[in-house]
PDB file of N, CA and C in Angstrom:
ATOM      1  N   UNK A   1     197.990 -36.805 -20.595  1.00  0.00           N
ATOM      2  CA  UNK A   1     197.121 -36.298 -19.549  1.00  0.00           C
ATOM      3  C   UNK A   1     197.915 -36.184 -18.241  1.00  0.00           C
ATOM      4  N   UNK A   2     198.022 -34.966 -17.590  1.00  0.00           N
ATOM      5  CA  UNK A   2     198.688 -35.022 -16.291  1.00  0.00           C
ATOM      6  C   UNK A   2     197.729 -36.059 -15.686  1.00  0.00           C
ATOM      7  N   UNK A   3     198.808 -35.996 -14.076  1.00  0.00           N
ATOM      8  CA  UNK A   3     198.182 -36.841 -13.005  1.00  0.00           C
ATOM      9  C   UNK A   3     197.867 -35.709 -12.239  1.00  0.00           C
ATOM     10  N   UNK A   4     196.567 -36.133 -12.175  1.00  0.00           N
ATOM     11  CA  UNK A   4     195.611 -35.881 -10.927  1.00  0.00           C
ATOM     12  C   UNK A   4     195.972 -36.716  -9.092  1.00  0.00           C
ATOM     13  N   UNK A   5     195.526 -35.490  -8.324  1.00  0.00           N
ATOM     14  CA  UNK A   5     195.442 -35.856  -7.086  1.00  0.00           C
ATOM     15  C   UNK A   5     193.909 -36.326  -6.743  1.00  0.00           C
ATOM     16  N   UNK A   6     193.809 -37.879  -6.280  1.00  0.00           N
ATOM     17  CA  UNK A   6     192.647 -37.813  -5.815  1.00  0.00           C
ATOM     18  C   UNK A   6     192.294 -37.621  -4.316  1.00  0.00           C
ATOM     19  N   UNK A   7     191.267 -36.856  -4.537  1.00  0.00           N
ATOM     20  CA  UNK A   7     191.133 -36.640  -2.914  1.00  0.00           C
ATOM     21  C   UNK A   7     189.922 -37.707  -2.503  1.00  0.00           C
ATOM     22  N   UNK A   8     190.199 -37.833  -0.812  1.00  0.00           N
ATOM     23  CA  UNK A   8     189.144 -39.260  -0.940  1.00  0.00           C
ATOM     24  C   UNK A   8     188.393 -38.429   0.586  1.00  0.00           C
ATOM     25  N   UNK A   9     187.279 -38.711   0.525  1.00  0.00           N
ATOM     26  CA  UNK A   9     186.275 -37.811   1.484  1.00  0.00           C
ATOM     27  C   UNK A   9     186.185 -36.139   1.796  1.00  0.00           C
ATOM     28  N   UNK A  10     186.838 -35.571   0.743  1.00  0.00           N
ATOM     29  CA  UNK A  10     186.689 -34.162   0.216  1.00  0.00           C
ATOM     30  C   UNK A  10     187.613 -33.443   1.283  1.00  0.00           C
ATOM     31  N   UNK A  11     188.735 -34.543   1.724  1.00  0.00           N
ATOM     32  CA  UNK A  11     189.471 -33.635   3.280  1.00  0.00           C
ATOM     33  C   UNK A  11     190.255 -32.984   3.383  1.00  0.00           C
ATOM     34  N   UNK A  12     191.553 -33.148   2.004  1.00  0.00           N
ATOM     35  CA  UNK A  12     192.044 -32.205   1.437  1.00  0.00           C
ATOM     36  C   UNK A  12     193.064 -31.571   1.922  1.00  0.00           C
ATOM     37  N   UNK A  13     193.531 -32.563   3.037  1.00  0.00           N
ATOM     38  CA  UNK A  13     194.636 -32.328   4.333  1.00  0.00           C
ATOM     39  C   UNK A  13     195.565 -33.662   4.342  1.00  0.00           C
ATOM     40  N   UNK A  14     196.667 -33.141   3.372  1.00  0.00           N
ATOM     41  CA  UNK A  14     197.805 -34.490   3.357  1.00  0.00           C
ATOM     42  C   UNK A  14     198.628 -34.777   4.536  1.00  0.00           C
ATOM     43  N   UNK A  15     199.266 -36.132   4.493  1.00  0.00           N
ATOM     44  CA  UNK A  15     199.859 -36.750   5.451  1.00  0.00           C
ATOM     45  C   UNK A  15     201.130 -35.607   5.479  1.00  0.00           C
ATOM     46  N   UNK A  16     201.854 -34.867   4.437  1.00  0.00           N
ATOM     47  CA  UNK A  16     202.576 -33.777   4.389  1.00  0.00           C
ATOM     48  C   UNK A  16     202.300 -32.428   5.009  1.00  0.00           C
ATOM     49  N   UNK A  17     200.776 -32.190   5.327  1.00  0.00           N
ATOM     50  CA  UNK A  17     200.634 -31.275   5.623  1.00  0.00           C
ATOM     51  C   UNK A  17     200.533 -30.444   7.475  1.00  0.00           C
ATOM     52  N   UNK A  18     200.913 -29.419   7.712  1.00  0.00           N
ATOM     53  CA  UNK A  18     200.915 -28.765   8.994  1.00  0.00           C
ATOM     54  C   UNK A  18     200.159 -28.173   9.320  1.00  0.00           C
ATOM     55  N   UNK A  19     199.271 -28.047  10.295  1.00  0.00           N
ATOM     56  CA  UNK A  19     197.954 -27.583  11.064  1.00  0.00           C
ATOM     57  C   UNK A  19     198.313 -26.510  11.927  1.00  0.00           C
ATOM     58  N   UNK A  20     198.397 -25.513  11.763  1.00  0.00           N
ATOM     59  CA  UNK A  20     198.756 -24.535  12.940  1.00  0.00           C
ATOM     60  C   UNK A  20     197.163 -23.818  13.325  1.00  0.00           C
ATOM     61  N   UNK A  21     196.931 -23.647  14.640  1.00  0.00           N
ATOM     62  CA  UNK A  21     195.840 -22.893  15.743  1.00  0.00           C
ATOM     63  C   UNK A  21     196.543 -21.782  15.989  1.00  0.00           C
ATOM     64  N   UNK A  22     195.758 -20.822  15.527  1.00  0.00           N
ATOM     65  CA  UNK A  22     195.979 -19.492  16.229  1.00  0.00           C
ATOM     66  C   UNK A  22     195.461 -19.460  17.494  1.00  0.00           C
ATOM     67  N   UNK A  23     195.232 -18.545  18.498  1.00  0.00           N
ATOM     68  CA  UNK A  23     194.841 -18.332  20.114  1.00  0.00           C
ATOM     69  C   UNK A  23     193.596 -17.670  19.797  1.00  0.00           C
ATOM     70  N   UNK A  24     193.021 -17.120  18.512  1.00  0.00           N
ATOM     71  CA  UNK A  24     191.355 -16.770  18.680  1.00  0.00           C
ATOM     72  C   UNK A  24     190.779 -17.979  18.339  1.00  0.00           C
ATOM     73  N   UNK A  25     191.310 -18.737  17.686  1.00  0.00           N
ATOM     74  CA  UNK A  25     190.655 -20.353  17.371  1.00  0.00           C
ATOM     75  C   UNK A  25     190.344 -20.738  18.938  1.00  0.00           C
ATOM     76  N   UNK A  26     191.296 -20.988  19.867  1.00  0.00           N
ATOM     77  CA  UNK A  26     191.251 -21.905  21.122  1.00  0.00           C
ATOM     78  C   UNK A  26     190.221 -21.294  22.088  1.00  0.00           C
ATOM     79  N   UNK A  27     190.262 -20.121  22.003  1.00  0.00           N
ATOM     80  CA  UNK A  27     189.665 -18.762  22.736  1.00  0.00           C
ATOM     81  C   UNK A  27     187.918 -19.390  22.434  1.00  0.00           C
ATOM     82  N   UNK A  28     187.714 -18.949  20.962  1.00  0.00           N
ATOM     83  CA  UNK A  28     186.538 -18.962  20.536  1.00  0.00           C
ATOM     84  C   UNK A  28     186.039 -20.500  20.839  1.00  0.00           C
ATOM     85  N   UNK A  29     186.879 -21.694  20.404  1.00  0.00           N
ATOM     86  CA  UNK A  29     185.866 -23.041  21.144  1.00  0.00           C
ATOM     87  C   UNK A  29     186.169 -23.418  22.518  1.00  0.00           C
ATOM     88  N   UNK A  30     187.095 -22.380  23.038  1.00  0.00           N
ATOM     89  CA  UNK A  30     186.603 -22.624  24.290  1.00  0.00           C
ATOM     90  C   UNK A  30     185.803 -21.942  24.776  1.00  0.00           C
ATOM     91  N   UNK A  31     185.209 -20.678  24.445  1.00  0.00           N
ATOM     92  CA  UNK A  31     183.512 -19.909  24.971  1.00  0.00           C
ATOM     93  C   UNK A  31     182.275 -20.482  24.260  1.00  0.00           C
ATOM     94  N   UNK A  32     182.328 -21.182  23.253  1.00  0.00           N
ATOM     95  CA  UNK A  32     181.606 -21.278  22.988  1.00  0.00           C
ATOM     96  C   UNK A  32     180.773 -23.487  22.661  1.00  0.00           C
ATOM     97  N   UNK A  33     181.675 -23.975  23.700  1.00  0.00           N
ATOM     98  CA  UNK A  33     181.583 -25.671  23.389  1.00  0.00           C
ATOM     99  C   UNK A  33     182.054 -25.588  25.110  1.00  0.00           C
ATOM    100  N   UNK A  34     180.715 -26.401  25.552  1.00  0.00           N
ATOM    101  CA  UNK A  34     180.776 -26.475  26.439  1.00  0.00           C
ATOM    102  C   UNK A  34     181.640 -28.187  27.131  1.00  0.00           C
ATOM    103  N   UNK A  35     182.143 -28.503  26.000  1.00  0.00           N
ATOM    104  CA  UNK A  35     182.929 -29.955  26.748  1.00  0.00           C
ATOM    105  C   UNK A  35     184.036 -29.517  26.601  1.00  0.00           C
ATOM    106  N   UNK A  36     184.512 -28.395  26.307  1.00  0.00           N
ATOM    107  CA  UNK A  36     186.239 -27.762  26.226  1.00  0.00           C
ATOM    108  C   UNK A  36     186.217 -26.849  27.380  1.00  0.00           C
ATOM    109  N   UNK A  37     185.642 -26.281  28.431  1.00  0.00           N
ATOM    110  CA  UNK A  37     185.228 -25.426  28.807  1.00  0.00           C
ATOM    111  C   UNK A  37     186.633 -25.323  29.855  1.00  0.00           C
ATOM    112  N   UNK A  38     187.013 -26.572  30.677  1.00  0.00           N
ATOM    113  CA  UNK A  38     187.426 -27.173  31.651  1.00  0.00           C
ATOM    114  C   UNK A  38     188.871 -28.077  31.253  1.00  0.00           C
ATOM    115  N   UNK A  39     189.070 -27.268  29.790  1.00  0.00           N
ATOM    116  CA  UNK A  39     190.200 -28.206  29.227  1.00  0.00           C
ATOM    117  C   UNK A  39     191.568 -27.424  29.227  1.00  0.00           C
ATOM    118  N   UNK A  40     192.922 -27.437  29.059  1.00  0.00           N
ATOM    119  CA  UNK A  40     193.647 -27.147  29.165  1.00  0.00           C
ATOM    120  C   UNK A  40     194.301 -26.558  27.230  1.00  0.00           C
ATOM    121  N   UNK A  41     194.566 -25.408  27.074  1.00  0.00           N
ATOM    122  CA  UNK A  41     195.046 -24.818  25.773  1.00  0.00           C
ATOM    123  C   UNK A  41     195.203 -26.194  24.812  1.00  0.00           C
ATOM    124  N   UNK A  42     196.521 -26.648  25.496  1.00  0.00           N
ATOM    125  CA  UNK A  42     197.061 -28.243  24.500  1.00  0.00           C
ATOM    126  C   UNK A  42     195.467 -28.709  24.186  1.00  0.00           C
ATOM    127  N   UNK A  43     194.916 -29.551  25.082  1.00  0.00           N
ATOM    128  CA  UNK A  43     194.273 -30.132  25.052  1.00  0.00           C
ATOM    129  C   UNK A  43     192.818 -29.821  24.085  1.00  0.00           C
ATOM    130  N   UNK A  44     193.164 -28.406  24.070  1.00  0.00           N
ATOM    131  CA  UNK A  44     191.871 -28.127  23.169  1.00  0.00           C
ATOM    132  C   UNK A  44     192.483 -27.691  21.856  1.00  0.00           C
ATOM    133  N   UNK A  45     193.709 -27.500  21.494  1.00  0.00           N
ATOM    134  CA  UNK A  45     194.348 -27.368  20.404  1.00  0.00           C
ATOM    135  C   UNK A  45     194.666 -29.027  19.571  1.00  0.00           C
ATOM    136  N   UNK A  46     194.788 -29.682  20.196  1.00  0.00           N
ATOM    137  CA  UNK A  46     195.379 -31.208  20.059  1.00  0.00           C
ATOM    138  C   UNK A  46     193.161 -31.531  19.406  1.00  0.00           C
ATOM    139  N   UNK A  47     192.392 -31.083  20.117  1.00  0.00           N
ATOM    140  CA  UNK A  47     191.470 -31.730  19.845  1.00  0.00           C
ATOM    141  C   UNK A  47     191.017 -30.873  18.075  1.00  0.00           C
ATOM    142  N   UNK A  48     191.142 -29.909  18.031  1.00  0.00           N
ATOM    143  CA  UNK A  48     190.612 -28.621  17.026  1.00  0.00           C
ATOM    144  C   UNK A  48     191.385 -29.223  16.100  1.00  0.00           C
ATOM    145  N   UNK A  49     193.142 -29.476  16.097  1.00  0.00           N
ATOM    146  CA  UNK A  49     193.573 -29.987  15.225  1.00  0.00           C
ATOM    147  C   UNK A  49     193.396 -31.194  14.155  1.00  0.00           C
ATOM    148  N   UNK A  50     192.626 -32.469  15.188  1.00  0.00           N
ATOM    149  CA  UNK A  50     192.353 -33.429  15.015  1.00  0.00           C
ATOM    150  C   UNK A  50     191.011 -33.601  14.207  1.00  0.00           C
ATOM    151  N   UNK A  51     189.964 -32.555  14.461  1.00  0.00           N
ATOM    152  CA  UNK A  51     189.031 -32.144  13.840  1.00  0.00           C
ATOM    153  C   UNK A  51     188.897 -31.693  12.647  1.00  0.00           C
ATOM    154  N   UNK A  52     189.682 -30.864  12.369  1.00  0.00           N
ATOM    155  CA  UNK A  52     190.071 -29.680  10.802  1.00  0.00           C
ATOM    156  C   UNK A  52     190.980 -30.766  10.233  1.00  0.00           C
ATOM    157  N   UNK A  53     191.590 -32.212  10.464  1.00  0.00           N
ATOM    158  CA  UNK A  53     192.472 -32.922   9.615  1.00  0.00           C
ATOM    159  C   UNK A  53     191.387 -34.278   9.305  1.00  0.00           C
ATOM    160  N   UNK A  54     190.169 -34.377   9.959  1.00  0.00           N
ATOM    161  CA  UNK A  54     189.289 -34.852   9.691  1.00  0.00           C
ATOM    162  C   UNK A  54     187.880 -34.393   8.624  1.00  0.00           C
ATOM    163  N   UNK A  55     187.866 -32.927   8.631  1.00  0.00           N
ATOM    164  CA  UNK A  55     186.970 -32.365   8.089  1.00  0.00           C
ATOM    165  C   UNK A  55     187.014 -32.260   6.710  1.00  0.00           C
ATOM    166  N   UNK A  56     185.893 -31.699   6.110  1.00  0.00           N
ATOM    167  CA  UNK A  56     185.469 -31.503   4.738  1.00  0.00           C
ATOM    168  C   UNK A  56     185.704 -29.983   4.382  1.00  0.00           C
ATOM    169  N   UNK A  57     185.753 -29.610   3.087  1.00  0.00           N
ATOM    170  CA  UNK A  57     185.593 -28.249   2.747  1.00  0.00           C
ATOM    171  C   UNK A  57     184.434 -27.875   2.092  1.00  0.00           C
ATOM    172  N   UNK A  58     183.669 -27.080   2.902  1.00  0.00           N
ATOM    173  CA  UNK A  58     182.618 -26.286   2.212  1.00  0.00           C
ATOM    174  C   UNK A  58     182.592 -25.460   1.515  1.00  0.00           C
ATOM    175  N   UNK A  59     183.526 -24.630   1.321  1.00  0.00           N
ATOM    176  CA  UNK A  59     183.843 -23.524   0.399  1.00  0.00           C
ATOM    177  C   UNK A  59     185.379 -22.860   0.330  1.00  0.00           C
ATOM    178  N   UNK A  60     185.503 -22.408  -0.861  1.00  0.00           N
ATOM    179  CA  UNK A  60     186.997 -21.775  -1.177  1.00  0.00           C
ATOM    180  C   UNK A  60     186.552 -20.399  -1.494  1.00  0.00           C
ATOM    181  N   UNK A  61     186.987 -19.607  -0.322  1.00  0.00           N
ATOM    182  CA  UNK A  61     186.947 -18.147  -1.165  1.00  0.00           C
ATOM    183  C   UNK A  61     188.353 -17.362  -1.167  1.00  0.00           C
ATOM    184  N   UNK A  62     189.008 -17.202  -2.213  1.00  0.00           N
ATOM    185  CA  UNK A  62     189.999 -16.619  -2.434  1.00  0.00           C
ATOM    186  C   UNK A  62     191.354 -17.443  -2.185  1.00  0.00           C
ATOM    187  N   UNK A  63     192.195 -17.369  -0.597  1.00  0.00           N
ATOM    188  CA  UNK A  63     192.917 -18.703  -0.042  1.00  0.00           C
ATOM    189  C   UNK A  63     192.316 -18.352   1.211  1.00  0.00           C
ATOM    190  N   UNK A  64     190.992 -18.555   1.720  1.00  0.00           N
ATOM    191  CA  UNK A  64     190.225 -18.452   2.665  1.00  0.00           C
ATOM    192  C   UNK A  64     189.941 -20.391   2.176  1.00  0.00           C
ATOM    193  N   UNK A  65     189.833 -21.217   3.377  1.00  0.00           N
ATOM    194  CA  UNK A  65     189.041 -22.379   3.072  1.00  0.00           C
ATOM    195  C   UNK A  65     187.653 -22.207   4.212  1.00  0.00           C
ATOM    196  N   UNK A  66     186.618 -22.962   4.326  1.00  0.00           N
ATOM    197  CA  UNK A  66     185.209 -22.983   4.998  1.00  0.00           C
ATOM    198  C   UNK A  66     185.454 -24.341   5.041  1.00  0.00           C
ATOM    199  N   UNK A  67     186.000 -25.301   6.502  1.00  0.00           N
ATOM    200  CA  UNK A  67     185.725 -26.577   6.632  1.00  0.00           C
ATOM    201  C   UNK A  67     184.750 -27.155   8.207  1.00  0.00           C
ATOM    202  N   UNK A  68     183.970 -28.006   7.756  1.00  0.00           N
ATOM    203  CA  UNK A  68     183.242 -28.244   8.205  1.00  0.00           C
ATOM    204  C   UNK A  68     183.362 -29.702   9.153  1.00  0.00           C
ATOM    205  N   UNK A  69     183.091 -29.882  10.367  1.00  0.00           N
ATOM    206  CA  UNK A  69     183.041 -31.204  10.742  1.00  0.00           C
ATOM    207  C   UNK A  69     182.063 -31.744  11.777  1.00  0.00           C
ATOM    208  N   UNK A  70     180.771 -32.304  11.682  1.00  0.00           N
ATOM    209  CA  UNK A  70     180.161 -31.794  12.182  1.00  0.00           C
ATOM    210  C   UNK A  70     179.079 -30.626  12.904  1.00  0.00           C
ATOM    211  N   UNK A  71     179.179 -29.607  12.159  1.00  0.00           N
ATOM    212  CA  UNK A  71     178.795 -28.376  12.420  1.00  0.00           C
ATOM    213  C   UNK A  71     179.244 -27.594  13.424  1.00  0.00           C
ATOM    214  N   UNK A  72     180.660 -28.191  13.105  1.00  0.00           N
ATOM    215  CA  UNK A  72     181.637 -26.609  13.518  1.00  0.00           C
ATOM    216  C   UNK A  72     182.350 -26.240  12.483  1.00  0.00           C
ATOM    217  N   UNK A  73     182.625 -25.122  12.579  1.00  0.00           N
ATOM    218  CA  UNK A  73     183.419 -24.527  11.071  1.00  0.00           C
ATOM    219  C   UNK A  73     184.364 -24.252  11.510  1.00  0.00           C
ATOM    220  N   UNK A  74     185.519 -24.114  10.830  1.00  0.00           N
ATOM    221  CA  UNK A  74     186.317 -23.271  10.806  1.00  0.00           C
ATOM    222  C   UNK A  74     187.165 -23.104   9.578  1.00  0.00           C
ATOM    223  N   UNK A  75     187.206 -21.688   9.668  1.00  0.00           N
ATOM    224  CA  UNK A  75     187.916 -20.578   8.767  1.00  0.00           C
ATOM    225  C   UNK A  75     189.769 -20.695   8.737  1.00  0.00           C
ATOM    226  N   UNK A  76     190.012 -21.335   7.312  1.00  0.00           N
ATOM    227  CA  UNK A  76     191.527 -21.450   7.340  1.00  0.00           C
ATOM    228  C   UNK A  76     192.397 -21.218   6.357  1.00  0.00           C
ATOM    229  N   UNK A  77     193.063 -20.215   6.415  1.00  0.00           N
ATOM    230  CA  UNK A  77     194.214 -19.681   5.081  1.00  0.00           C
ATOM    231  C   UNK A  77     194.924 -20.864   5.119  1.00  0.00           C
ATOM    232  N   UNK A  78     195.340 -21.066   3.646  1.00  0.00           N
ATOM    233  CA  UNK A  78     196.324 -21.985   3.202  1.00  0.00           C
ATOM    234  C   UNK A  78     197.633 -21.380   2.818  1.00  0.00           C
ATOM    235  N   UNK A  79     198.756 -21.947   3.554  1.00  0.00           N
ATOM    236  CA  UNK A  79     200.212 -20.841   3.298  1.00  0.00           C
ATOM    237  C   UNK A  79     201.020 -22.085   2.953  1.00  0.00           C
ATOM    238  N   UNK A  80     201.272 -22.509   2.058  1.00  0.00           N
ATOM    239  CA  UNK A  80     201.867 -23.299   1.443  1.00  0.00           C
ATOM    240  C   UNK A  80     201.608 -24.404   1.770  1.00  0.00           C
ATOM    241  N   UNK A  81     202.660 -25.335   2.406  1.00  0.00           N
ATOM    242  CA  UNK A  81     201.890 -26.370   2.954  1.00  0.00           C
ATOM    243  C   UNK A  81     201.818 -26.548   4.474  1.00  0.00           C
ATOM    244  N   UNK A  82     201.144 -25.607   4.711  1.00  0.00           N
ATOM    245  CA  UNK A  82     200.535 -25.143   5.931  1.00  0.00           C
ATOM    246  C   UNK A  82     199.107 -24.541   5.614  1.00  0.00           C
ATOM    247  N   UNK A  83     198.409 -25.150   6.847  1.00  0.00           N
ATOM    248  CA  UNK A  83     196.542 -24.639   6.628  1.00  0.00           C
ATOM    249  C   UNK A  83     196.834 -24.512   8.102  1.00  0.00           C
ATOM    250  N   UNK A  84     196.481 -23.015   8.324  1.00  0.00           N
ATOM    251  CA  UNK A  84     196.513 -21.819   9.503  1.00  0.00           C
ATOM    252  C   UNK A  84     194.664 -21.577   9.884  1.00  0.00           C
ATOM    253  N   UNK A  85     194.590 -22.100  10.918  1.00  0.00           N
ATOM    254  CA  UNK A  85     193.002 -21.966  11.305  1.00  0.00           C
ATOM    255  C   UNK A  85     192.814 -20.583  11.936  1.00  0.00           C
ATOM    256  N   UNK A  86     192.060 -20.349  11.223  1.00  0.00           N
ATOM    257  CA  UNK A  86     192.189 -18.305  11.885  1.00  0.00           C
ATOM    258  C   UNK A  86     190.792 -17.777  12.436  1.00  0.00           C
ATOM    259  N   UNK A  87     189.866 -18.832  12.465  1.00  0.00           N
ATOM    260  CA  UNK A  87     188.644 -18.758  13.494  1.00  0.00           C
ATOM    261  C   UNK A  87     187.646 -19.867  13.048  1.00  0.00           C
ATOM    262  N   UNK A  88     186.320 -19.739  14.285  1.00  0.00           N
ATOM    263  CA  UNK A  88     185.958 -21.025  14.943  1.00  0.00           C
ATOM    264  C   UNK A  88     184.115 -20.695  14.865  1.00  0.00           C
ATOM    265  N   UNK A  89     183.317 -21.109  13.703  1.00  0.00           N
ATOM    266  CA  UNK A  89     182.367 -20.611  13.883  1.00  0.00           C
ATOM    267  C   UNK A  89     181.149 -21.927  13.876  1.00  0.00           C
ATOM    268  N   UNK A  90     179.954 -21.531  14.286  1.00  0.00           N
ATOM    269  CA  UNK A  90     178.976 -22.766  14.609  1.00  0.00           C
ATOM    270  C   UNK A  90     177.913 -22.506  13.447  1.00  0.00           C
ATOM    271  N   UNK A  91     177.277 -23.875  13.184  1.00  0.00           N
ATOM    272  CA  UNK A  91     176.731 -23.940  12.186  1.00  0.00           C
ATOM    273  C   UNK A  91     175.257 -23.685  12.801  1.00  0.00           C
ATOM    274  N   UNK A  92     174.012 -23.539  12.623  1.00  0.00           N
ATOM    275  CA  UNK A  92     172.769 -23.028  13.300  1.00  0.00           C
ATOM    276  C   UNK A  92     172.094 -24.391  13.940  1.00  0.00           C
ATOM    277  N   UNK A  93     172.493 -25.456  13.570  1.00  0.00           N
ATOM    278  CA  UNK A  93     172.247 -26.827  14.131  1.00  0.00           C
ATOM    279  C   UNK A  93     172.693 -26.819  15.532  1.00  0.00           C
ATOM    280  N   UNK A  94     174.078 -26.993  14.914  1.00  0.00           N
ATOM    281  CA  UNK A  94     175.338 -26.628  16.591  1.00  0.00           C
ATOM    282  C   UNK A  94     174.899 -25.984  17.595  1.00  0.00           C
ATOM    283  N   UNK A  95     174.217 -24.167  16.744  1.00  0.00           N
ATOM    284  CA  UNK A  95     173.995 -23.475  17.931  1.00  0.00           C
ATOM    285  C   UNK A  95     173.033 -23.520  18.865  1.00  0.00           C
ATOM    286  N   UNK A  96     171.700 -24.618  18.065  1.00  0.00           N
ATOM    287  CA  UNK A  96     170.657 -24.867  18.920  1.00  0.00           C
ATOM    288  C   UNK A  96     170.788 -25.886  19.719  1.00  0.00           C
ATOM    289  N   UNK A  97     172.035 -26.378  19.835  1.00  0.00           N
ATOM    290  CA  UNK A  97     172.078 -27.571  20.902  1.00  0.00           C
ATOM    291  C   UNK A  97     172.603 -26.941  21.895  1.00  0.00           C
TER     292      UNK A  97
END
């Protein structure tokens, strides 16, 4: 029987792995989250990063991932071992707050 990887809280983001933010990611939570509003690029990239290496995956479509943290999403191609966040969307919970 091969060995299996277990994944532990569905997060799916190894200690090996690299987080890159595109500039519509930073763009989009910064118009749309009002405690980033007043924050500096780093500072809201350093936070987005920290988020998506915490989060869950809701869905796989194709090498599209759907991860979730809290009810923010974001949309992220997987390029080897790199997961590229390529946008920033709110869940209908999120948006009513």
């Amino acid at each position: 029987m091969p060995k299996m990887k277990v994944l532990r809280n569905n997060a799916n983001v190894g200690y090996g792995e690299k987080i890159v933010v595109k500039k519509h990611v930073i763009d989009r939570a910064k118009e749309r989250r009002v405690e980033l509003r007043n924050k500096s690029e780093f500072e809201i990239k350093k936070t987005i990063i920290n988020e998506i290496s915490k989060s869950k995956i809701v869905g796989i479509f194709g090498n599209e991932e759907h991860r979730n943290f809290y009810g923010k999403i974001y949309v992220c191609k997987r390029e080897g071992n790199t997961l590229v966040a390529v946008t920033y969307l709110m869940s209908k919970d999120e948006r009513k707050k």
